[in-house]
C-alpha atoms as a PDB file:
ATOM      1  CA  UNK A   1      21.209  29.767  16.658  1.00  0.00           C
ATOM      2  CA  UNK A   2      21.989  25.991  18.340  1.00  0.00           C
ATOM      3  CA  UNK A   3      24.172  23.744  16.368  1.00  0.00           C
ATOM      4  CA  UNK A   4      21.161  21.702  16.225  1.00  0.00           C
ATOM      5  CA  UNK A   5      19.044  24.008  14.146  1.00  0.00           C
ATOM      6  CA  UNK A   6      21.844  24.487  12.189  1.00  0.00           C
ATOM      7  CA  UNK A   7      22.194  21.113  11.251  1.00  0.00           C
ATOM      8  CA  UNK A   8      18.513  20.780  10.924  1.00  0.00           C
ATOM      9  CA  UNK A   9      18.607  23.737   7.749  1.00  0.00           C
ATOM     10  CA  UNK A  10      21.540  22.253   6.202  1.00  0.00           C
ATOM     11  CA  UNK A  11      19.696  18.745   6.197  1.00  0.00           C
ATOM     12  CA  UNK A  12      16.966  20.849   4.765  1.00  0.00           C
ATOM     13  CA  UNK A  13      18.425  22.344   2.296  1.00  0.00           C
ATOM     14  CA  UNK A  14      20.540  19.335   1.091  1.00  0.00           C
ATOM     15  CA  UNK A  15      16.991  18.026   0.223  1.00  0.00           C
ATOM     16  CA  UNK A  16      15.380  20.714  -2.174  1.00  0.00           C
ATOM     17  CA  UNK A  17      16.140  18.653  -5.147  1.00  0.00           C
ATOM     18  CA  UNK A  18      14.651  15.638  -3.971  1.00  0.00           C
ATOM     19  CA  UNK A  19      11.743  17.512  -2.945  1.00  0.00           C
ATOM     20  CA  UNK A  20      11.496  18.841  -6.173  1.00  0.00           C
ATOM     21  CA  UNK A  21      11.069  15.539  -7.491  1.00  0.00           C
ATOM     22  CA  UNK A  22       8.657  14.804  -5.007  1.00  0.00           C
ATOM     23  CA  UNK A  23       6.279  17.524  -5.716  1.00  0.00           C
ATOM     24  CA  UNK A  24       6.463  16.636  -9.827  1.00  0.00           C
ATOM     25  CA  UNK A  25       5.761  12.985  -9.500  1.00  0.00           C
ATOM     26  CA  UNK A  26       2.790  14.219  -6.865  1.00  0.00           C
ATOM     27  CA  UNK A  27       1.586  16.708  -9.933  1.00  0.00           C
ATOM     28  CA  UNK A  28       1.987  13.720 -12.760  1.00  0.00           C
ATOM     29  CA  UNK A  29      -0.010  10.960 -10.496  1.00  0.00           C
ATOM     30  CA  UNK A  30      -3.079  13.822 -10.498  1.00  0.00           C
ATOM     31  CA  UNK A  31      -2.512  14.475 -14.450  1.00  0.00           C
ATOM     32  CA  UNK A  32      -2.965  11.310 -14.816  1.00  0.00           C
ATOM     33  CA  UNK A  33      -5.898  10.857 -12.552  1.00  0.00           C
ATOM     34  CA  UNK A  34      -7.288  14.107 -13.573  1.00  0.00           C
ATOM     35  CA  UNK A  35      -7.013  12.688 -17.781  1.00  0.00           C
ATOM     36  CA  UNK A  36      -8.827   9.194 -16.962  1.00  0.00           C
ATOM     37  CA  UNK A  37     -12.068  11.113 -14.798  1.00  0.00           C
ATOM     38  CA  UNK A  38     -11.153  10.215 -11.413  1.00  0.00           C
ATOM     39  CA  UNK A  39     -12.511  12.720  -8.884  1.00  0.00           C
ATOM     40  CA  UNK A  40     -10.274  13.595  -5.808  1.00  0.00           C
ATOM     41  CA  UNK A  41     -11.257  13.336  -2.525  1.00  0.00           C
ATOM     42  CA  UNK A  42     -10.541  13.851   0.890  1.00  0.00           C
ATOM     43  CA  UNK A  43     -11.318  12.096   4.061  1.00  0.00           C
ATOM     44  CA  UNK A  44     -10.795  12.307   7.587  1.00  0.00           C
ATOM     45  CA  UNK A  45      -7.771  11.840   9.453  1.00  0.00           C
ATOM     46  CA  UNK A  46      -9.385  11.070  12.710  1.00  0.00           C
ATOM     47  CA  UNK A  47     -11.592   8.576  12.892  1.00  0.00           C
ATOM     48  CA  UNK A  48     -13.608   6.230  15.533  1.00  0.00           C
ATOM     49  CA  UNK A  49     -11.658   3.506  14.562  1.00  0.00           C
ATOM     50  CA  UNK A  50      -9.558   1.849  11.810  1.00  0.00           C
ATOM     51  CA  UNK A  51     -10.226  -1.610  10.084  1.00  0.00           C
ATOM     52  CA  UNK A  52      -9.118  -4.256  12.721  1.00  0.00           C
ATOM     53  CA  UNK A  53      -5.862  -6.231  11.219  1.00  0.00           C
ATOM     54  CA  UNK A  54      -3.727  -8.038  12.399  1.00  0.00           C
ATOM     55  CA  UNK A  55      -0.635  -6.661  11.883  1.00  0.00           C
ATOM     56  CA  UNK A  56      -1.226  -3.274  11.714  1.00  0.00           C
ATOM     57  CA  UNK A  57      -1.074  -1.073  14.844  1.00  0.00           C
ATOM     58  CA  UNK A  58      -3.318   2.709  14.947  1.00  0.00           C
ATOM     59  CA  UNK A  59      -1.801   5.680  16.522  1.00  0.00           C
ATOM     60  CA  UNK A  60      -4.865   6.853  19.160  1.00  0.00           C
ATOM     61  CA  UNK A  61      -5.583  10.283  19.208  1.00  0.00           C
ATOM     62  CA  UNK A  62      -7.896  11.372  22.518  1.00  0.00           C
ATOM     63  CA  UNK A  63     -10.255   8.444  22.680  1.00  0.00           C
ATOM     64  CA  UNK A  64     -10.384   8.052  18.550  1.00  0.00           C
ATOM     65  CA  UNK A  65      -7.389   6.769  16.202  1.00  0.00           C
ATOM     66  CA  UNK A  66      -5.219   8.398  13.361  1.00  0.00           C
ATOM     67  CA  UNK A  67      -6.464   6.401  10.013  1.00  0.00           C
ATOM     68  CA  UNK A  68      -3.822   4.054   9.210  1.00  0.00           C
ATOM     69  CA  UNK A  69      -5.726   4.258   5.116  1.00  0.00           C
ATOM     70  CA  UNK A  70      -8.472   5.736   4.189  1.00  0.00           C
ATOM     71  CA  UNK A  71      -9.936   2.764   2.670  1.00  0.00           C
ATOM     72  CA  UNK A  72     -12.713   2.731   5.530  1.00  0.00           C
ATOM     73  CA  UNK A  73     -14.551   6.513   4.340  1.00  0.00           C
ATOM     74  CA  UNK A  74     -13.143   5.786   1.152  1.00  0.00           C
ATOM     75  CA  UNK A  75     -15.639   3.005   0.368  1.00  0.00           C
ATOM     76  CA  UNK A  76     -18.554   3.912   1.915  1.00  0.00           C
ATOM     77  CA  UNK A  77     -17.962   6.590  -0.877  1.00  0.00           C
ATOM     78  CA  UNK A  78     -18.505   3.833  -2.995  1.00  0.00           C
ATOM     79  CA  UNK A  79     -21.243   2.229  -1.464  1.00  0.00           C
ATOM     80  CA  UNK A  80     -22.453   6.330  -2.284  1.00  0.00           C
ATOM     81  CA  UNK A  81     -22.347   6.211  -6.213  1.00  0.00           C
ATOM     82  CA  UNK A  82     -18.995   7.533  -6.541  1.00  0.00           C
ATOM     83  CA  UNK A  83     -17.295   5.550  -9.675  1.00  0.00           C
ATOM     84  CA  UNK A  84     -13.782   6.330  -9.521  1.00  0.00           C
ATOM     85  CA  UNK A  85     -11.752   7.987  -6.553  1.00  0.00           C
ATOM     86  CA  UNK A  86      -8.292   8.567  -5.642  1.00  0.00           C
ATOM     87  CA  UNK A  87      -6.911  10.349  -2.584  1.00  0.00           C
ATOM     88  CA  UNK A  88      -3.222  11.432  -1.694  1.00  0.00           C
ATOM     89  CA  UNK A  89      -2.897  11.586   2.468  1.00  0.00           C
ATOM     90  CA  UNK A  90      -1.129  11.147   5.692  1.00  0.00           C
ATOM     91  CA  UNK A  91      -1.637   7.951   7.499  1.00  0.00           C
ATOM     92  CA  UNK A  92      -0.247   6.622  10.248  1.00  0.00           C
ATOM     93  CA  UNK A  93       0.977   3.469  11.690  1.00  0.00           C
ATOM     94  CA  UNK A  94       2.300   2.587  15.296  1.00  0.00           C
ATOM     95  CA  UNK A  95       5.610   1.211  16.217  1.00  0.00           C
ATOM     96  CA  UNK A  96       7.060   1.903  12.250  1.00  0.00           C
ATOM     97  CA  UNK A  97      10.367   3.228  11.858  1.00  0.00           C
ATOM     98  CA  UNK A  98      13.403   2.469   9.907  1.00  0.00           C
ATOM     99  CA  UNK A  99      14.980   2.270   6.162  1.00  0.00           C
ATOM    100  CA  UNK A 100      11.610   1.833   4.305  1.00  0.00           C
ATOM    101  CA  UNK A 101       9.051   2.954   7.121  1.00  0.00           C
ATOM    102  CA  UNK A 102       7.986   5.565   8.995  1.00  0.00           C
ATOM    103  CA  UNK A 103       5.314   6.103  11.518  1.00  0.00           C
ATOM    104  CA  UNK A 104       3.543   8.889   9.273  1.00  0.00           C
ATOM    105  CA  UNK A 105       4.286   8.400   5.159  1.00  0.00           C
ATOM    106  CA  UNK A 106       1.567   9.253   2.200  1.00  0.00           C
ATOM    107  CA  UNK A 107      -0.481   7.239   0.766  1.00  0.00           C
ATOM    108  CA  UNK A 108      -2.162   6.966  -2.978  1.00  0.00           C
ATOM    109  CA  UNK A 109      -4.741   4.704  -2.966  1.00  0.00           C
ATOM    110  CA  UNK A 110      -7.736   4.803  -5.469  1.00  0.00           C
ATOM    111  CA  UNK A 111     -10.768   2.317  -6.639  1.00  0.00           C
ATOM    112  CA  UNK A 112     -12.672   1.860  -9.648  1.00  0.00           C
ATOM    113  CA  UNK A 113     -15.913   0.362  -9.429  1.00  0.00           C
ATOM    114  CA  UNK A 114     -16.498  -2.669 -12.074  1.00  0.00           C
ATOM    115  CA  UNK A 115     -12.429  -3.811 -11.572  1.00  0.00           C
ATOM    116  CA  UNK A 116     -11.286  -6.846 -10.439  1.00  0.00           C
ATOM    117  CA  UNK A 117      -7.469  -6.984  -9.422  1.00  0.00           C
ATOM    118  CA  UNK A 118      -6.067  -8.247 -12.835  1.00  0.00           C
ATOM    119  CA  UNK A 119      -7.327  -4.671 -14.459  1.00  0.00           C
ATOM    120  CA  UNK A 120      -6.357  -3.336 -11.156  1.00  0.00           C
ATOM    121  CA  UNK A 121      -2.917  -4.012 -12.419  1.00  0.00           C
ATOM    122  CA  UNK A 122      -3.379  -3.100 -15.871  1.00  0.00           C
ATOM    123  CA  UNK A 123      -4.074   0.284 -14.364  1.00  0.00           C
ATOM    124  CA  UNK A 124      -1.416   0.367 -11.812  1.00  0.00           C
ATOM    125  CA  UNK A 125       1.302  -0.456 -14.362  1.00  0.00           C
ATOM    126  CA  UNK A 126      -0.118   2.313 -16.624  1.00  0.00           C
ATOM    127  CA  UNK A 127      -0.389   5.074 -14.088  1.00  0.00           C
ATOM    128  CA  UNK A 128       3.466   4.408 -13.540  1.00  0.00           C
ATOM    129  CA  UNK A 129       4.453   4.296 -16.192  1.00  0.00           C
ATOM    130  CA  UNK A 130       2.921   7.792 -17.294  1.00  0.00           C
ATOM    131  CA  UNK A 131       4.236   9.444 -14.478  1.00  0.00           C
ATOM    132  CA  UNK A 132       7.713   8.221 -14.492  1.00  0.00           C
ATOM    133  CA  UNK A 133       7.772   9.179 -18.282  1.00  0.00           C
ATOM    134  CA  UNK A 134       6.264  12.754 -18.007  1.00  0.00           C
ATOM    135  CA  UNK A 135       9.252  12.505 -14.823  1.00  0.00           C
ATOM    136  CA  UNK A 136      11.769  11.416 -18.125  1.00  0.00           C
ATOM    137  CA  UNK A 137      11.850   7.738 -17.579  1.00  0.00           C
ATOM    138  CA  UNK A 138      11.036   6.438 -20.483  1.00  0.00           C
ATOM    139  CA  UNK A 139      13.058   2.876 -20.496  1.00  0.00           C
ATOM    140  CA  UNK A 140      14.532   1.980 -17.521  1.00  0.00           C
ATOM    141  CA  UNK A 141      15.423   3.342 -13.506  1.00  0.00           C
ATOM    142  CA  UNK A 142      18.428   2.798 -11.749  1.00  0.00           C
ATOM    143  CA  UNK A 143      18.161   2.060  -7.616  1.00  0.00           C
ATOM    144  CA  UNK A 144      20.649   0.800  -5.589  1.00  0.00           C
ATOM    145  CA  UNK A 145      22.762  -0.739  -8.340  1.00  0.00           C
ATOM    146  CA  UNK A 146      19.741  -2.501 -10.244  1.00  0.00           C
ATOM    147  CA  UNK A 147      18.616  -1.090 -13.584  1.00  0.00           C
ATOM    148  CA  UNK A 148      14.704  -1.804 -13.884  1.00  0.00           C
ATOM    149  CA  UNK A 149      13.004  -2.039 -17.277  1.00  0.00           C
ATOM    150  CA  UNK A 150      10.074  -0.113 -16.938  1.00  0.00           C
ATOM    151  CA  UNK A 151       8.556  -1.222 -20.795  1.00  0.00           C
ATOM    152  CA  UNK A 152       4.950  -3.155 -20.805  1.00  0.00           C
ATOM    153  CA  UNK A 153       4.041  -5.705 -19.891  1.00  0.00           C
ATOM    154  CA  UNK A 154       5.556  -6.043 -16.498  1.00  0.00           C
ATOM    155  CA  UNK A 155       5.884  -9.290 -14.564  1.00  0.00           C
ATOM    156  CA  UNK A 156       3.189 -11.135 -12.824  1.00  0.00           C
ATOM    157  CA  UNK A 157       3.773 -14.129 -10.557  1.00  0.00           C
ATOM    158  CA  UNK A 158       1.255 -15.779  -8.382  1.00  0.00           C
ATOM    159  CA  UNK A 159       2.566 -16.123  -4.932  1.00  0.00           C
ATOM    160  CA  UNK A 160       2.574 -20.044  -5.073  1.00  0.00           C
ATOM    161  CA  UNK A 161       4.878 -19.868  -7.278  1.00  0.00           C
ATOM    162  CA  UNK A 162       7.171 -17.370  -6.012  1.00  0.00           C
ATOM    163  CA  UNK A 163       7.240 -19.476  -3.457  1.00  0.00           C
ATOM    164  CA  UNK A 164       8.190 -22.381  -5.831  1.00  0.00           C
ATOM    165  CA  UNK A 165      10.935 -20.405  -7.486  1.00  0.00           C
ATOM    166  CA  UNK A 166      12.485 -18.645  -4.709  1.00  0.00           C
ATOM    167  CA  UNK A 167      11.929 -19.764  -1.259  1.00  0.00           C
ATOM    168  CA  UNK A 168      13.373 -23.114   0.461  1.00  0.00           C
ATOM    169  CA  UNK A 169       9.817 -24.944   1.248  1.00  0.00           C
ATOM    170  CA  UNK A 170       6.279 -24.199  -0.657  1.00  0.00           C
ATOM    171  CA  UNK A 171       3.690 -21.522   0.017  1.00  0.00           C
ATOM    172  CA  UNK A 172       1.278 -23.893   1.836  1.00  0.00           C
ATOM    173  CA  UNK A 173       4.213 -25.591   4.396  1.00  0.00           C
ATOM    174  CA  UNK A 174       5.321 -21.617   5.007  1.00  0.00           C
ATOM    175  CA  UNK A 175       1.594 -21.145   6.301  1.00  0.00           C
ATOM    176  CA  UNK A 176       1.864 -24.428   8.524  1.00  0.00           C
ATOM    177  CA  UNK A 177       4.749 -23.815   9.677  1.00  0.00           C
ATOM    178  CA  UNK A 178       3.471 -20.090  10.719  1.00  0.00           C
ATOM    179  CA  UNK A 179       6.752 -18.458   8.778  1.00  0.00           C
ATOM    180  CA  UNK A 180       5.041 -17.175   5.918  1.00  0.00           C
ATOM    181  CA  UNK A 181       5.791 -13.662   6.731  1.00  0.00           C
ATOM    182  CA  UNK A 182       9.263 -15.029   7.704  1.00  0.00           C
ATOM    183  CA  UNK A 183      10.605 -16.478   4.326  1.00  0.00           C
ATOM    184  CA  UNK A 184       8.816 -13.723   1.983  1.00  0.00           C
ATOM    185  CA  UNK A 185      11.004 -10.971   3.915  1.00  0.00           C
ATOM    186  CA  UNK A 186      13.811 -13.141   3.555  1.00  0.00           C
ATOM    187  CA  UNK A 187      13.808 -15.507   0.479  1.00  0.00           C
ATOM    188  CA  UNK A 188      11.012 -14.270  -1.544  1.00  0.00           C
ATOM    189  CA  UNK A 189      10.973 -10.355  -1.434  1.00  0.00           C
ATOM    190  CA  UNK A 190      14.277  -9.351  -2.125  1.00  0.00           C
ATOM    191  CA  UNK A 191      13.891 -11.331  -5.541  1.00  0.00           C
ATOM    192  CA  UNK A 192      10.961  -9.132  -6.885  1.00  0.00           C
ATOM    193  CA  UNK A 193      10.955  -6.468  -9.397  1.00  0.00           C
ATOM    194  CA  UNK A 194      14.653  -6.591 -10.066  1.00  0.00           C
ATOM    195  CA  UNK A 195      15.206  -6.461 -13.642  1.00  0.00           C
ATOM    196  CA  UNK A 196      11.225  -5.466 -13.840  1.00  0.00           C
ATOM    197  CA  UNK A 197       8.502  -4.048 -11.895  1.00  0.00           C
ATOM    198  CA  UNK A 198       6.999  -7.115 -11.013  1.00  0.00           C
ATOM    199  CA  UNK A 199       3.092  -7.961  -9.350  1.00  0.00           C
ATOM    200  CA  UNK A 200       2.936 -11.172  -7.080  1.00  0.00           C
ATOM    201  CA  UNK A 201      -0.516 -11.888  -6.512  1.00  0.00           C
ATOM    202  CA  UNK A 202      -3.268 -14.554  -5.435  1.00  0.00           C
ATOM    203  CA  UNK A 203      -2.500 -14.206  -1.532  1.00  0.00           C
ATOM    204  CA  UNK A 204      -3.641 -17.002   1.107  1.00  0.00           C
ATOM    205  CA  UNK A 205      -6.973 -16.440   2.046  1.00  0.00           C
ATOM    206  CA  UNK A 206      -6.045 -15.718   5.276  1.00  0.00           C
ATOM    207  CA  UNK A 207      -3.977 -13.249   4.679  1.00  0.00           C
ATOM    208  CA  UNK A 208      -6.733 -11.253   3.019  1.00  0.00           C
ATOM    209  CA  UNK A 209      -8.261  -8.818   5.730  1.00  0.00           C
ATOM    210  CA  UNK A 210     -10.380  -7.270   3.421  1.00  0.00           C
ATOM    211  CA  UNK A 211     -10.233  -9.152  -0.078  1.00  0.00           C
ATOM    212  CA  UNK A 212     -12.302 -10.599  -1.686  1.00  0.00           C
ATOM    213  CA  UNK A 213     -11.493 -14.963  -2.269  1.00  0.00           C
ATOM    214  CA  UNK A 214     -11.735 -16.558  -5.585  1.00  0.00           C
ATOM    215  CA  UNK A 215     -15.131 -18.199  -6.384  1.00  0.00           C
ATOM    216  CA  UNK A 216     -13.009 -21.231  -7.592  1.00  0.00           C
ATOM    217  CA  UNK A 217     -10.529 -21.692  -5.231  1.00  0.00           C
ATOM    218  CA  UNK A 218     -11.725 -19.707  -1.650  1.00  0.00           C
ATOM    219  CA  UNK A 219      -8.001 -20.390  -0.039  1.00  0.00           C
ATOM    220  CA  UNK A 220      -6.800 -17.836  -1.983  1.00  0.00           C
ATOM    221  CA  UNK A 221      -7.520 -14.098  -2.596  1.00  0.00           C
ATOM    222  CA  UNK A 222      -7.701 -11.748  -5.465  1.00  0.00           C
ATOM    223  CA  UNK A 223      -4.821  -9.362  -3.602  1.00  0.00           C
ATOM    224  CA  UNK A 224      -1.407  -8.268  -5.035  1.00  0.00           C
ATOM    225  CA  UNK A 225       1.595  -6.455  -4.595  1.00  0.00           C
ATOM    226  CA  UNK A 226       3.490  -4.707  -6.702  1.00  0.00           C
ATOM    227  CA  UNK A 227       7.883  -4.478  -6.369  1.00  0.00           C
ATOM    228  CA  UNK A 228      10.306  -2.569  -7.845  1.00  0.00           C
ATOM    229  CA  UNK A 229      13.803  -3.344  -6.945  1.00  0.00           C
ATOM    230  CA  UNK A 230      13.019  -5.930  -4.621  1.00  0.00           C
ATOM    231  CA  UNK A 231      10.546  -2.932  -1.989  1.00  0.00           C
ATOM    232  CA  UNK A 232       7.055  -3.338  -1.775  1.00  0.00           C
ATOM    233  CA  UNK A 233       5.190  -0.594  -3.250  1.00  0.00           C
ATOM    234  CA  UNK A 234       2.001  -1.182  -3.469  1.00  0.00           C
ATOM    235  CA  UNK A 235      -1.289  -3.698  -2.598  1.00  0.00           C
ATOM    236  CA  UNK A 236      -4.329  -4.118  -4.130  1.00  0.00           C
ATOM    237  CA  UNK A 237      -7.129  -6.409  -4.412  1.00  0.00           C
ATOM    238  CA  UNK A 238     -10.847  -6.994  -5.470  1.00  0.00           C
ATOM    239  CA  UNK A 239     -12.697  -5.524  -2.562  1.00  0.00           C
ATOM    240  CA  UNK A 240     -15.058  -7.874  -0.600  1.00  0.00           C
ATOM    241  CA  UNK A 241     -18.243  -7.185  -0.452  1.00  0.00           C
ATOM    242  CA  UNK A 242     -19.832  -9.493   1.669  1.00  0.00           C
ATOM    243  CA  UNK A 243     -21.028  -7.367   5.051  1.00  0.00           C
ATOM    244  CA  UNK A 244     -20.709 -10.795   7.031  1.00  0.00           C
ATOM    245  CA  UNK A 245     -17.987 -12.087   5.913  1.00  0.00           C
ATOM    246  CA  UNK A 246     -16.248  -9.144   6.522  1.00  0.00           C
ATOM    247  CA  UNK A 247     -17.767  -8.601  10.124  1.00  0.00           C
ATOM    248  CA  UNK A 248     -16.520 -12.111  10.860  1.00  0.00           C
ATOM    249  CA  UNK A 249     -12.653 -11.528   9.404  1.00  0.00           C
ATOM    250  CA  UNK A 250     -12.550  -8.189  11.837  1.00  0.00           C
ATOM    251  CA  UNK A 251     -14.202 -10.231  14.786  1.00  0.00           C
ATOM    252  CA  UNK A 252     -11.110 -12.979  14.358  1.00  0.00           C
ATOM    253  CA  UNK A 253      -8.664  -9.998  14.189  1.00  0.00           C
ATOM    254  CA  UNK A 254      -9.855  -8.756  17.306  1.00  0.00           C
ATOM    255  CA  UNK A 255      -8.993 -11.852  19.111  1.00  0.00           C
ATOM    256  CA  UNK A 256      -5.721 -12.026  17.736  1.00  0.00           C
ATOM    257  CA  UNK A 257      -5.032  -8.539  18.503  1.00  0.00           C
ATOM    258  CA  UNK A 258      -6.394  -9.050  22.333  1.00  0.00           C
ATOM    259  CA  UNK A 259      -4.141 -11.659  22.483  1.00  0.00           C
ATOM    260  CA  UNK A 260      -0.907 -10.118  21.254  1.00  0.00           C
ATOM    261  CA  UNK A 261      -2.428  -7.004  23.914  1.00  0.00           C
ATOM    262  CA  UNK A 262      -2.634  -4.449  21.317  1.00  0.00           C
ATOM    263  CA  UNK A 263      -5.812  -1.530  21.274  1.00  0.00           C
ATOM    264  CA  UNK A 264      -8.797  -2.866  21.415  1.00  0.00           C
ATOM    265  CA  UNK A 265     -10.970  -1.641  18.546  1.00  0.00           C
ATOM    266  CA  UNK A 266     -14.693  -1.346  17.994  1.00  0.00           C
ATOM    267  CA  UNK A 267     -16.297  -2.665  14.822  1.00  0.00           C
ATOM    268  CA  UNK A 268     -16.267  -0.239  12.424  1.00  0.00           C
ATOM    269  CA  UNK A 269     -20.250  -0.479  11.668  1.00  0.00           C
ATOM    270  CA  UNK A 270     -20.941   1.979   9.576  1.00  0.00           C
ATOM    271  CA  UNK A 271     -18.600   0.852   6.890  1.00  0.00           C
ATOM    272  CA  UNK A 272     -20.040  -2.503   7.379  1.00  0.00           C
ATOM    273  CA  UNK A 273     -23.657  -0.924   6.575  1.00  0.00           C
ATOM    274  CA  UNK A 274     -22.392   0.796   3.169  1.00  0.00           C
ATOM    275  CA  UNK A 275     -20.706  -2.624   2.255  1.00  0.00           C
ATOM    276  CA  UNK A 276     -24.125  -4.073   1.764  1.00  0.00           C
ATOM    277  CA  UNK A 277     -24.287  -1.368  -0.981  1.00  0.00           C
ATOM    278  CA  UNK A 278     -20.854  -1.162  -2.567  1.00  0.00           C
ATOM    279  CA  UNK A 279     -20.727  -2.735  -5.656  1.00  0.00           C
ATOM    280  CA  UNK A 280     -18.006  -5.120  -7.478  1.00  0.00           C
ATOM    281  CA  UNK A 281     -14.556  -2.703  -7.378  1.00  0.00           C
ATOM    282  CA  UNK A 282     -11.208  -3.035  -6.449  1.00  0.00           C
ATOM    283  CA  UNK A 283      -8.769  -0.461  -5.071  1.00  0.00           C
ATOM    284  CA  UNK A 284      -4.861  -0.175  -4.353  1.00  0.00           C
ATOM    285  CA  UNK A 285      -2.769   1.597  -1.558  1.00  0.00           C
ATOM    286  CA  UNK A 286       0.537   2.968  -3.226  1.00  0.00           C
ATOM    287  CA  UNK A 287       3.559   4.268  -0.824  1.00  0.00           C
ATOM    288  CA  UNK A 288       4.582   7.574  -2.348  1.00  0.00           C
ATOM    289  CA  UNK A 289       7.647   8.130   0.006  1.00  0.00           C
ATOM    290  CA  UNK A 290       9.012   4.679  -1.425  1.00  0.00           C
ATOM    291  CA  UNK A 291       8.268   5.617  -5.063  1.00  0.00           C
ATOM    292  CA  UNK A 292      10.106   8.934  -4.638  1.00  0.00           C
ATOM    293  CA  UNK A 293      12.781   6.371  -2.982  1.00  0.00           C
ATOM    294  CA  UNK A 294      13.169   4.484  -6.085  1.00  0.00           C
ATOM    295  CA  UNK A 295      13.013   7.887  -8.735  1.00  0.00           C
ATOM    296  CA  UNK A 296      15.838   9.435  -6.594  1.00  0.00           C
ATOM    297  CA  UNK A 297      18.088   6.281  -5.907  1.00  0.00           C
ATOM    298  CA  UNK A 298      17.614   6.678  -2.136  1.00  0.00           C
ATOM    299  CA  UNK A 299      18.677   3.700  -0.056  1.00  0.00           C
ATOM    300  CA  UNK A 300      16.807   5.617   3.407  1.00  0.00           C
ATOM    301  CA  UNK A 301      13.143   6.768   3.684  1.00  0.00           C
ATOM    302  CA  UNK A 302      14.715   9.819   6.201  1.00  0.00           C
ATOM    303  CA  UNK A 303      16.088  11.337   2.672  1.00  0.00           C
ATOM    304  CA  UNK A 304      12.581  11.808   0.845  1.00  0.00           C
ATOM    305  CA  UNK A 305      10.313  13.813   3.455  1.00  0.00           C
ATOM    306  CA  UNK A 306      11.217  17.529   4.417  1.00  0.00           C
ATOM    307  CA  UNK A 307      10.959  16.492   8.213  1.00  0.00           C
ATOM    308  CA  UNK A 308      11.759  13.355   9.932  1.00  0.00           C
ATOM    309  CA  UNK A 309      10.461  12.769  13.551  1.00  0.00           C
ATOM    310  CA  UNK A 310      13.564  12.856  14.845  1.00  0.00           C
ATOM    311  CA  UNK A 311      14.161  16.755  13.738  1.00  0.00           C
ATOM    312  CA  UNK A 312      10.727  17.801  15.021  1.00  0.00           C
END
């Protein structure tokens, strides 16, 4: 047997009680699911090709992509007469490794038709804080040195003024300036969730790829995130609905994309044809391998999945 392999088993083995805690919080997220009527699905991994964003990169697979969600199948479900869904799987994202990311994590994400994003919180914050107390966490969590109040209600912040509180110029001369992205990594994000799991929401509009804008102010979107110890966790938002104003956000991240010479996709038009048909919902992604970070004080990613890339 090579010293490799050997390695490889004792890294495994050094593991089995944080997979442990893996698999329970897995089982509580579906009690919970299971308790409230949500019906579990699955969708395909492979598919023709993912929602065009900006920032986010497919793996391809033959002449087809890995999904990088499964919000796509998800909501033509939806757009089916499904009410309420939820689906724990694999996605995968190009060019994503280090700490906090890897280039294939899991992925909770669920809708509930009738929600907008405020009761998508509501629901967010209670599914947490179920599972972490059928997991024993009743009060608080310790990661990385911060103790985190988990008790209701938990904080909410729009991202204005986050922005205002936090970060050395405002929200709208970070989008001028084009270092939005720049100063919430630096300034803004490490300042979340710390004493309390906290939800920063009503994004710029154009930051939005597939949320829906407020009827009373359109720069901004109904989209949030939710932080716990200063990581991202999770985003949500009230889905948009519109077929053409969705055709024309994907259209605009196409060009971007063509110019930063990253895969070209095609329009995704058959989730464009069940949009006309969804109705009114909203839906959240939630990183599970960051989660079982945060339950089992992990500082690296590598330390809560069985196999990395590097050992396969």
């Amino acid at each position: 047997m090579s010293e490799f392999h050997l390695d490889d088993n004792l890294n495994l083995a050094r593991k089995s009680q944080v997979l442990q805690e893996r698999a329970k919080l897995i089982q509580s997220i579906r009690l919970f699911f299971i308790h409230y009527g949500f019906f579990e699905i699955e969708t395909p991994l492979r598919i023709p090709s993912p929602a065009p964003e900006e920032h986010i990169e497919a793996i391809t697979s033959d002449n087809w992509f890995l999904q990088t969600s499964p919000e796509l199948c998800m909501k033509r479900l939806l757009a089916a007469g499904y009410q309420r869904i939820f689906q724990i799987s694999k996605c995968f994202r190009a060019a994503e490794r280090g700490d906090k990311h890897l280039p294939e994590f899991t992925m909770l994400e669920w809708y509930t038709i009738g929600f907008d994003y405020h009761q998508l919180m509501d629901q967010c914050q209670a599914l947490l804080i179920a599972a972490l107390k059928n997991m024993g966490h009743n009060q608080d969590i310790v990661w990385q040195n911060k103790k985190i109040n988990l008790v209701s209600p938990w904080e909410r912040i729009t991202v204005a003024d986050a922005f205002l509180k936090y970060a050395p110029v405002t929200m709208e001369e970070a989008l001028v300036q084009g270092m939005f992205d720049e100063i919430m990594v630096d300034h803004v994000e490490p300042r979340l969730g710390i004493n309390r799991p906290t939800f920063i929401y009503d994004y710029p509009a154009k930051l939005a790829a597939l949320a829906k804008t407020k009827m009373n102010d359109p720069t901004v979107a109904e989209r949030f995130e939710l932080y716990i110890g200063g990581l991202e966790l999770a985003n949500g938002f009230s889905e948009l609905t519109d077929a053409d104003e969705q055709r024309y956000r994907f259209e605009e991240a196409l060009k971007t994309r063509a110019v930063k010479n990253w895969t070209p996709y095609t329009i995704p038009e058959k989730f464009l044809q069940a949009l006309q048909t969804m109705p009114p919902c909203a839906g959240i992604a939630l990183g599970i391998d960051r989660l079982v970070m945060i339950l089992t004080n992990a500082a690296n990613i590598d330390d809560v999945v069985a196999f990395t890339p590097e050992m396969l």
